[in-house]
N, C-alpha and C. Protein backbone atom coordinates (compact mmCIF):
# COMPACT_ATOMS: atom_id res chain seq x y z
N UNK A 1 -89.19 -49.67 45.72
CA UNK A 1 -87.84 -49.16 45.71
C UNK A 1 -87.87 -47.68 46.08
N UNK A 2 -87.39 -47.04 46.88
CA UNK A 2 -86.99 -45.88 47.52
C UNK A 2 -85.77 -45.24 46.38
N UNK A 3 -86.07 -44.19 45.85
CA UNK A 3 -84.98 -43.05 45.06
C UNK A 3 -84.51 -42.35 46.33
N UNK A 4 -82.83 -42.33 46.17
CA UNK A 4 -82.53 -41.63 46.14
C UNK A 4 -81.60 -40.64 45.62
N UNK A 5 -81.62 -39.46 46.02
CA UNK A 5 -81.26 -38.42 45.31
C UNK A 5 -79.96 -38.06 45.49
N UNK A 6 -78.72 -37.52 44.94
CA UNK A 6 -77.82 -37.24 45.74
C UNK A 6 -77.79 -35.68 46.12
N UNK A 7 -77.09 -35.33 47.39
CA UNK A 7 -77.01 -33.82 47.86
C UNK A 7 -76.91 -33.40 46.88
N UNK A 8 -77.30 -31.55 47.10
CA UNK A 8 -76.48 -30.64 46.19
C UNK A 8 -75.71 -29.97 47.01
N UNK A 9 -74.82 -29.59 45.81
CA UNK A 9 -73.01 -28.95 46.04
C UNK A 9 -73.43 -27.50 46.77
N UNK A 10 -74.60 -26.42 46.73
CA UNK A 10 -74.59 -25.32 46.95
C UNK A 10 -74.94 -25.10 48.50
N UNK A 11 -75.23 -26.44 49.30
CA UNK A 11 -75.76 -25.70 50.84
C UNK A 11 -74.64 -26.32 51.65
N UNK A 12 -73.52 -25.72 52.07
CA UNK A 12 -72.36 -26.27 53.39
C UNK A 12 -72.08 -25.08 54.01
N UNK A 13 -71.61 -25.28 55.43
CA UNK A 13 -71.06 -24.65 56.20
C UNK A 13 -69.70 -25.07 55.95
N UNK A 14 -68.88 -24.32 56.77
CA UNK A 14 -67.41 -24.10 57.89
C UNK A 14 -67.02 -23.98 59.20
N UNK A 15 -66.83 -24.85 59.58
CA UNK A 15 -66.34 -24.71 61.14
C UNK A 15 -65.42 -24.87 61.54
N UNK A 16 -64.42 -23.78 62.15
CA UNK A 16 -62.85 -23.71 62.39
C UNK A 16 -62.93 -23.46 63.95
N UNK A 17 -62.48 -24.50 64.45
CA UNK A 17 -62.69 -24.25 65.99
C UNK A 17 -63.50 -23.13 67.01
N UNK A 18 -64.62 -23.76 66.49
CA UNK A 18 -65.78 -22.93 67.40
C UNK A 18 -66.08 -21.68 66.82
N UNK A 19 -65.89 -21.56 65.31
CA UNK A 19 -66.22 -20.39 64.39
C UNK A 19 -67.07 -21.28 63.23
N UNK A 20 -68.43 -21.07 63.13
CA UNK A 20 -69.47 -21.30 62.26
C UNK A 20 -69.85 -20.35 60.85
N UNK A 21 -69.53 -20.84 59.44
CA UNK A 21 -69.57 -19.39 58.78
C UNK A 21 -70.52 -20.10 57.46
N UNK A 22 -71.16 -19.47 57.09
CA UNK A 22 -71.81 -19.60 56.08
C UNK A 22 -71.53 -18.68 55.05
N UNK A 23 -72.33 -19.20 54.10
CA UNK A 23 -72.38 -18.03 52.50
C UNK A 23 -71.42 -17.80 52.19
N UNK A 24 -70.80 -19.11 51.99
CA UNK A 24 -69.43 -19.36 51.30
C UNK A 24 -70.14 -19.56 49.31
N UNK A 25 -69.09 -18.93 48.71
CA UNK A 25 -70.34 -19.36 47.08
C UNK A 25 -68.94 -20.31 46.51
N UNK A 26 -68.15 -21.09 47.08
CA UNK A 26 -67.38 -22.12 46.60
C UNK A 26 -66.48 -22.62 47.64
N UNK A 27 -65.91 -23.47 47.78
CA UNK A 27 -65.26 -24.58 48.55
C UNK A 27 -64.74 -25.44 47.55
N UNK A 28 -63.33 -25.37 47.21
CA UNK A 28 -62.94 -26.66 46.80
C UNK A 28 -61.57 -27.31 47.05
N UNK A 29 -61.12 -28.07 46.55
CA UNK A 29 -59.68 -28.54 46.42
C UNK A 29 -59.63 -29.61 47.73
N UNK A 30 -60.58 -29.49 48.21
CA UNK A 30 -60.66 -30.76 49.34
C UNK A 30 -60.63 -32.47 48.69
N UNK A 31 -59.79 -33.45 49.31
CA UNK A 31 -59.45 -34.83 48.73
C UNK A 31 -58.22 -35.43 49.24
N UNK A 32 -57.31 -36.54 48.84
CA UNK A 32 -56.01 -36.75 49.40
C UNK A 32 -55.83 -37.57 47.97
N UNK A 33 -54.31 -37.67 48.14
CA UNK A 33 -53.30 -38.21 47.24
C UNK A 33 -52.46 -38.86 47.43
N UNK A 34 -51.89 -40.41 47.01
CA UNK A 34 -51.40 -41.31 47.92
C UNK A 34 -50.11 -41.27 46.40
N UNK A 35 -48.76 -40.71 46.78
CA UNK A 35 -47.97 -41.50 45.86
C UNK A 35 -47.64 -42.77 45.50
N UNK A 36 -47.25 -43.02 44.68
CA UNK A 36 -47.25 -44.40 44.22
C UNK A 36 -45.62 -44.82 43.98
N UNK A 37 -45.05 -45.60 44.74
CA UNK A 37 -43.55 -45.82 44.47
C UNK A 37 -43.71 -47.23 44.17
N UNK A 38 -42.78 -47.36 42.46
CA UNK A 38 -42.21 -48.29 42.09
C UNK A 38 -41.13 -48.85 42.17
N UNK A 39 -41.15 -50.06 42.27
CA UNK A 39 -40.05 -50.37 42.43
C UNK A 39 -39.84 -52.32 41.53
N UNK A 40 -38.71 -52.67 41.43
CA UNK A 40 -39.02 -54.29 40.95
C UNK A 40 -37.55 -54.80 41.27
N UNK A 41 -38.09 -56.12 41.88
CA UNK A 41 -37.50 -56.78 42.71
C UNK A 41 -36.59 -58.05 41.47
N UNK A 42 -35.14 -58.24 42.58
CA UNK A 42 -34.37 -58.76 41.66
C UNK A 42 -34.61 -59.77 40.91
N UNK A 43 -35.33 -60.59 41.35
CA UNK A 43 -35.38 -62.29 40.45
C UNK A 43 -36.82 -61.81 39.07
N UNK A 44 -37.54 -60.42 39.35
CA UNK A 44 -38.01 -60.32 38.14
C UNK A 44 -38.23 -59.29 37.55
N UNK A 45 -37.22 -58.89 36.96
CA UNK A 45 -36.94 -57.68 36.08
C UNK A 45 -37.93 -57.24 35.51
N UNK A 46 -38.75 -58.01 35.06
CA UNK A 46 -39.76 -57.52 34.69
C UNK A 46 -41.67 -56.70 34.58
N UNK A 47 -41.08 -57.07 36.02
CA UNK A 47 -42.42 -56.83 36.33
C UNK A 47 -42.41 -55.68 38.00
N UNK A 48 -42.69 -54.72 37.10
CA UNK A 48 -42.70 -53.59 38.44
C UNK A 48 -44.29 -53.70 39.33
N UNK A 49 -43.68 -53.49 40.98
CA UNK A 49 -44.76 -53.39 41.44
C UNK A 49 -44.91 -51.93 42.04
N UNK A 50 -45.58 -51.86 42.46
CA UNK A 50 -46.55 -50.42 43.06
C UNK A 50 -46.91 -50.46 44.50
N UNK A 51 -46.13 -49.82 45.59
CA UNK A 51 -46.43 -49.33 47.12
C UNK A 51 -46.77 -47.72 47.09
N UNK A 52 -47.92 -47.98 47.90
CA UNK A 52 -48.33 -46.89 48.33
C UNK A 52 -47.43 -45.89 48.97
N UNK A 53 -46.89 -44.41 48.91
CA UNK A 53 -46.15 -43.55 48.98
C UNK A 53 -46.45 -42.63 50.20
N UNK A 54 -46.03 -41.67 50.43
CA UNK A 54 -46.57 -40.89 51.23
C UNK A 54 -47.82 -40.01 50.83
N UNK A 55 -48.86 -39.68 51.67
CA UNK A 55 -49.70 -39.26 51.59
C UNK A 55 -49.67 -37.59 51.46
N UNK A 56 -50.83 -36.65 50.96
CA UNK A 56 -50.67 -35.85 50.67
C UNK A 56 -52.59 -34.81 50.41
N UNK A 57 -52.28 -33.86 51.30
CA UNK A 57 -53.93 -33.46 50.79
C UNK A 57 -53.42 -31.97 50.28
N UNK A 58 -54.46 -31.84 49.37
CA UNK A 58 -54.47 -30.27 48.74
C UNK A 58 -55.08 -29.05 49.20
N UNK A 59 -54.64 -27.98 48.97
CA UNK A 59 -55.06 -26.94 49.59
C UNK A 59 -56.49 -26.84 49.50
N UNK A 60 -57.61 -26.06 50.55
CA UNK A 60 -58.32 -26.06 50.60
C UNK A 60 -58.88 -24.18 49.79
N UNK A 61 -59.49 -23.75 49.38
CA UNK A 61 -59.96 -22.76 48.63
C UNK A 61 -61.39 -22.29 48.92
N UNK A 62 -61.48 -21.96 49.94
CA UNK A 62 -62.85 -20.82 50.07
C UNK A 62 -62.83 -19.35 49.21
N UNK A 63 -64.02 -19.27 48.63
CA UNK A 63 -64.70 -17.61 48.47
C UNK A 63 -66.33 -17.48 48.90
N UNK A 64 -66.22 -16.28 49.15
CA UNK A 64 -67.38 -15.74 49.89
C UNK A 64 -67.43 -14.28 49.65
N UNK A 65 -68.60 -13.87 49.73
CA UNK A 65 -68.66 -12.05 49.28
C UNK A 65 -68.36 -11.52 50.71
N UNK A 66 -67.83 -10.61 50.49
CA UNK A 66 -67.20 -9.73 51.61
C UNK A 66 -68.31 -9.38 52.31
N UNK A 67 -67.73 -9.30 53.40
CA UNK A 67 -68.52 -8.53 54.90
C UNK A 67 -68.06 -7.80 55.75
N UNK A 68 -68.56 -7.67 56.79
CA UNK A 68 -67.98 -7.47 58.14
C UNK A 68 -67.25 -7.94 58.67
N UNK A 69 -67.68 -9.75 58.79
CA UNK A 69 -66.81 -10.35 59.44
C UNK A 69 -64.85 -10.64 59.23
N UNK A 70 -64.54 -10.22 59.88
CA UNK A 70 -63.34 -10.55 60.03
C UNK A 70 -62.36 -11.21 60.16
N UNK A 71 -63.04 -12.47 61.10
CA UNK A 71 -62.31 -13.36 61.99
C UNK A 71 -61.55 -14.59 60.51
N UNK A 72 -61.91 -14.89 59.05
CA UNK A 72 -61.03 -15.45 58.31
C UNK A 72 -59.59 -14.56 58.16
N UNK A 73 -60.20 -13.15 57.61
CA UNK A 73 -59.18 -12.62 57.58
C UNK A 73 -57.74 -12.35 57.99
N UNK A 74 -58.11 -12.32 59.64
CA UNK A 74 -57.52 -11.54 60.90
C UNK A 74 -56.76 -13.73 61.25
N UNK A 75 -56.97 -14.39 60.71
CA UNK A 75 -56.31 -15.70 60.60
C UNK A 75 -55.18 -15.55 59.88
N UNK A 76 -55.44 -15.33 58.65
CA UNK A 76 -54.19 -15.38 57.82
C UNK A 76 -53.35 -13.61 58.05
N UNK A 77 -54.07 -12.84 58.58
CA UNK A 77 -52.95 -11.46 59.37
C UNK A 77 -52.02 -12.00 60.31
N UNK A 78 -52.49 -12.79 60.98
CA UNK A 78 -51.97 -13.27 62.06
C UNK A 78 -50.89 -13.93 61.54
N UNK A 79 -50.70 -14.76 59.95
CA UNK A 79 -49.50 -15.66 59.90
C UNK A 79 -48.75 -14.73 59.38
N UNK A 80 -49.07 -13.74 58.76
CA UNK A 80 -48.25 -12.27 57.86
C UNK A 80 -47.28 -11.66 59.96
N UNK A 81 -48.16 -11.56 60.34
CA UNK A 81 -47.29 -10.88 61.57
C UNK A 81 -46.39 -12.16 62.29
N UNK A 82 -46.80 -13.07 61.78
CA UNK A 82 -45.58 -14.09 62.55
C UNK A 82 -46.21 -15.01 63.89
N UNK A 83 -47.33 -14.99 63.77
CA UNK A 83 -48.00 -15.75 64.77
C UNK A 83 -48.63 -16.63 63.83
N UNK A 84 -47.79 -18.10 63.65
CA UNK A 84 -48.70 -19.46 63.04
C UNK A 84 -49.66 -20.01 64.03
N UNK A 85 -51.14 -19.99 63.57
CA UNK A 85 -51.99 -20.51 64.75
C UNK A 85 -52.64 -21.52 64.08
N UNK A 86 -52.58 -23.04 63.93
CA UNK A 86 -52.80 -24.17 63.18
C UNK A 86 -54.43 -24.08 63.96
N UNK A 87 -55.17 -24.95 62.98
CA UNK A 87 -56.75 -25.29 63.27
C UNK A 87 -57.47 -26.24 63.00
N UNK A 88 -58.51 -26.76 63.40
CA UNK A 88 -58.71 -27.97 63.19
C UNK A 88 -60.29 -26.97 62.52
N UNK A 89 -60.90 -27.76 61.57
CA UNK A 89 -61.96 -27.92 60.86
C UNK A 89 -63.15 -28.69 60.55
N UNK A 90 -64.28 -28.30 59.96
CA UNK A 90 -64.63 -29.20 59.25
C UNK A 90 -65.48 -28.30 57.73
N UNK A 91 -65.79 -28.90 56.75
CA UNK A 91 -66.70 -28.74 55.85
C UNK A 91 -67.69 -29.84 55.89
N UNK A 92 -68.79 -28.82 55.82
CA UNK A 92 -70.43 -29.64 56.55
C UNK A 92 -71.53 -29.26 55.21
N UNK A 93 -71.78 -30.54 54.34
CA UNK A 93 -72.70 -30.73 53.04
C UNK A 93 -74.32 -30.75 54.18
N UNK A 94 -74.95 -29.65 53.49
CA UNK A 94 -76.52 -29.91 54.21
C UNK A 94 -77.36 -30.15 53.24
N UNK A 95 -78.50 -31.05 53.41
CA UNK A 95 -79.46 -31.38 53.04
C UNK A 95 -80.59 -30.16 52.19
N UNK A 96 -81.49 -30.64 51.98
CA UNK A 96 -82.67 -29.59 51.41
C UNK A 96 -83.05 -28.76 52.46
N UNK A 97 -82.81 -29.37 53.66
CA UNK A 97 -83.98 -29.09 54.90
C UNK A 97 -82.98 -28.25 56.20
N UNK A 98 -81.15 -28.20 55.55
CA UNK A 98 -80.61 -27.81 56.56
C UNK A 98 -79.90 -29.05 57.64
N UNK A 99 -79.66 -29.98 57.04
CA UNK A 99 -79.94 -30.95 58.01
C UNK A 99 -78.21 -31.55 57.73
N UNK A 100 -77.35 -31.75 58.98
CA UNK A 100 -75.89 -31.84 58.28
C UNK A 100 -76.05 -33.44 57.54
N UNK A 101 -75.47 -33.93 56.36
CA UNK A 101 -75.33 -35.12 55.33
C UNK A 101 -74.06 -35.30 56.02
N UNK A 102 -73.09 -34.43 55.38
CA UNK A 102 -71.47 -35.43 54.98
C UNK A 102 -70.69 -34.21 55.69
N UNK A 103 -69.76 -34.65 56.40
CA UNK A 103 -68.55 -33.93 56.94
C UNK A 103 -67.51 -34.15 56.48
N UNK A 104 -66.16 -33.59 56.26
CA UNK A 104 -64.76 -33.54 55.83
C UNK A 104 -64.42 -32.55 57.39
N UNK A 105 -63.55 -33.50 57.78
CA UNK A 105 -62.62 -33.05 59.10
C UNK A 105 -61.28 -32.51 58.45
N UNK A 106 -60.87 -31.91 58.95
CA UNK A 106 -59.61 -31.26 58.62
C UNK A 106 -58.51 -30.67 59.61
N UNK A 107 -57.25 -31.31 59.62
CA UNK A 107 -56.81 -30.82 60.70
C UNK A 107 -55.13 -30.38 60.81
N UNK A 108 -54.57 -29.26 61.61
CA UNK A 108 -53.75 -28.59 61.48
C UNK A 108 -53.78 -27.57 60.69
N UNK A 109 -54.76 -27.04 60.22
CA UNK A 109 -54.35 -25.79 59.51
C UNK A 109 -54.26 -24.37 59.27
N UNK A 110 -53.63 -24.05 58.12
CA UNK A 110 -53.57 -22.52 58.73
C UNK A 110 -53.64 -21.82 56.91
N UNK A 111 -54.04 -20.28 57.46
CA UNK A 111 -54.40 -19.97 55.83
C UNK A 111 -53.16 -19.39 55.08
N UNK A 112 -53.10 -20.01 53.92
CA UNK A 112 -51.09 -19.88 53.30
C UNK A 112 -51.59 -18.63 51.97
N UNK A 113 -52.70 -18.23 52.04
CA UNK A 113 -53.17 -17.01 50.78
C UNK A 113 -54.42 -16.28 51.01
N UNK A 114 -54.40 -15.21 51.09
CA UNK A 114 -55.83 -14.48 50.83
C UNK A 114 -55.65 -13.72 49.41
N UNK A 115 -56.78 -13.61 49.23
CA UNK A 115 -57.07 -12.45 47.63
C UNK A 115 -57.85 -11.76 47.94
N UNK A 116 -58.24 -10.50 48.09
CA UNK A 116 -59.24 -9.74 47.83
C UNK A 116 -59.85 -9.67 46.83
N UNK A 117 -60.99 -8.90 46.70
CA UNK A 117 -62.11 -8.89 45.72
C UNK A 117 -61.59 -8.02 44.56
N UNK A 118 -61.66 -8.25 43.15
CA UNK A 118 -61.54 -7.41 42.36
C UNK A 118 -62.66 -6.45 42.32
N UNK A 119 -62.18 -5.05 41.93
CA UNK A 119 -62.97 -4.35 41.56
C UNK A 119 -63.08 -3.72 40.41
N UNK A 120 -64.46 -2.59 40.27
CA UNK A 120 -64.65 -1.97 39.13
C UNK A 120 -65.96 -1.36 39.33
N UNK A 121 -65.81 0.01 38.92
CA UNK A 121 -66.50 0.92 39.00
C UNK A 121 -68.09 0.62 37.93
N UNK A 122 -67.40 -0.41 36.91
CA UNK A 122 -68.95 -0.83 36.19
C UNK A 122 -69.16 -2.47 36.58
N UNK A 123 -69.16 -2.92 37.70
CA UNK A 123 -69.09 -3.75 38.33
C UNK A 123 -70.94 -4.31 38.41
N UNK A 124 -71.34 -4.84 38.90
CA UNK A 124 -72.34 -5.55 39.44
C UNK A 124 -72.46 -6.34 40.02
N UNK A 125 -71.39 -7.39 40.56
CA UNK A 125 -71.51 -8.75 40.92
C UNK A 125 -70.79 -8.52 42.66
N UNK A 126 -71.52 -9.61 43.28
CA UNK A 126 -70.70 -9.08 44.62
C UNK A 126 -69.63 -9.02 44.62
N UNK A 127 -69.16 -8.55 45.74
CA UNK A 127 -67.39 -8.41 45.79
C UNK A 127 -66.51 -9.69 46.37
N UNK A 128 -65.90 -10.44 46.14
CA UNK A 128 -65.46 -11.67 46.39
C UNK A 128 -64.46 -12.01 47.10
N UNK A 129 -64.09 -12.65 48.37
CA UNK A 129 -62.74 -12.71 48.73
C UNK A 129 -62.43 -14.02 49.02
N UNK A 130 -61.20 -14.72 48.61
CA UNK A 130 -60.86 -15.76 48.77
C UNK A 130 -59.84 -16.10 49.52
N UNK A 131 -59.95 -17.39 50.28
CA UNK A 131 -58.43 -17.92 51.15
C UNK A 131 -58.26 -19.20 50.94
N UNK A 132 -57.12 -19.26 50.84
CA UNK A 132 -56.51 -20.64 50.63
C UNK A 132 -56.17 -21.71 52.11
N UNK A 133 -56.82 -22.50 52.64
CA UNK A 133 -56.10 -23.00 53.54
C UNK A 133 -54.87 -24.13 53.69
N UNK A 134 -54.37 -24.28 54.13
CA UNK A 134 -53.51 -25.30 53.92
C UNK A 134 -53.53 -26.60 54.97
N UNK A 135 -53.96 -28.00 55.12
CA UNK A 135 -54.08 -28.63 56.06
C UNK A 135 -52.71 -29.93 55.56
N UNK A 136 -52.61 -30.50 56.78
CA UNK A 136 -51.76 -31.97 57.16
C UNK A 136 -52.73 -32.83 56.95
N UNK A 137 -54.10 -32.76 56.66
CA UNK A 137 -54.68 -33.97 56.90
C UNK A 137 -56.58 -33.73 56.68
N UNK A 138 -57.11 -34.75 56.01
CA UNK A 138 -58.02 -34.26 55.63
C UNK A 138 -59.33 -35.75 55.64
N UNK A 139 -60.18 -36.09 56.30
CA UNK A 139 -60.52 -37.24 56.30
C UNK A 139 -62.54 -36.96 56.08
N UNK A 140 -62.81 -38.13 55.45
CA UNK A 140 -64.46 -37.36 55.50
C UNK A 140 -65.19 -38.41 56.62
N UNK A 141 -65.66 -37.69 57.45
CA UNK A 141 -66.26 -38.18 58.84
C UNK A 141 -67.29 -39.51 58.71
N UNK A 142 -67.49 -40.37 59.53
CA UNK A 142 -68.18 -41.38 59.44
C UNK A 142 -69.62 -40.78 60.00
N UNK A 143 -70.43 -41.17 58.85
CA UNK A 143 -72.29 -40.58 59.25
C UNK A 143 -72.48 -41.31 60.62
């Protein structure tokens, strides 16, 4: 019998149309949500059934310690000045060895929050900045 192991949560990339970013230290809120509409039909009062609703995915939530790079940033400037520029994605789970496992495609989106890093003069910990993305649609890729 062959073990295996499952990934760990700490090695993924980001890729937003032909932008590759690493040393992200969290990623989450990625998944979908299917409402559930009830309803019960006349001849039996009693017994409600359950259709699937409209669909729904949650915001996506990167942080990463600040840098140089710009190009997340200068995304969500861009929706503050009035230029919406939607994007297609993915989040990429790697192996021990670097090696891509599991993809989550993501598509239409654009960033609806940034936070900057808190600070403090008795500080120690890197400096942190976070963005929220917002997508239409969110599917995890076939291996």
């Amino acid at each position: 019998m062959v073990r295996v192991d499952p990934y760990k949560n700490f090695r993924f990339l980001l890729e937003i149309d032909g932008l590759t970013q690493a040393g992200f230290s969290d990623c989450s809120g990625f998944g979908s949500d299917v409402e559930v509409v009830e309803y019960r039909e006349g001849g039996d009062a009693s017994t409600v059934r359950k259709l699937p609703g409209k669909s729904s995915f949650p915001d996506l939530t990167l942080k990463w310690g600040i840098t140089d790079s710009r190009e997340l940033y200068d995304w969500h400037q861009g929706i503050l000045d009035g230029k919406l520029q939607r994007k297609n994605g993915s989040i990429i789970l790697l192996d021990d060895l670097g090696q891509e496992k599991v993809r989550w495609n993501f598509f239409g989106a654009w960033p609806s929050k940034y936070k900057a890093p808190d600070l403090s003069g008795t500080g120690k910990e890197a400096a942190i900045d976070a963005l929220t993305i917002s997508c239409e649609r969110l599917i995890r890729a076939a291996a």
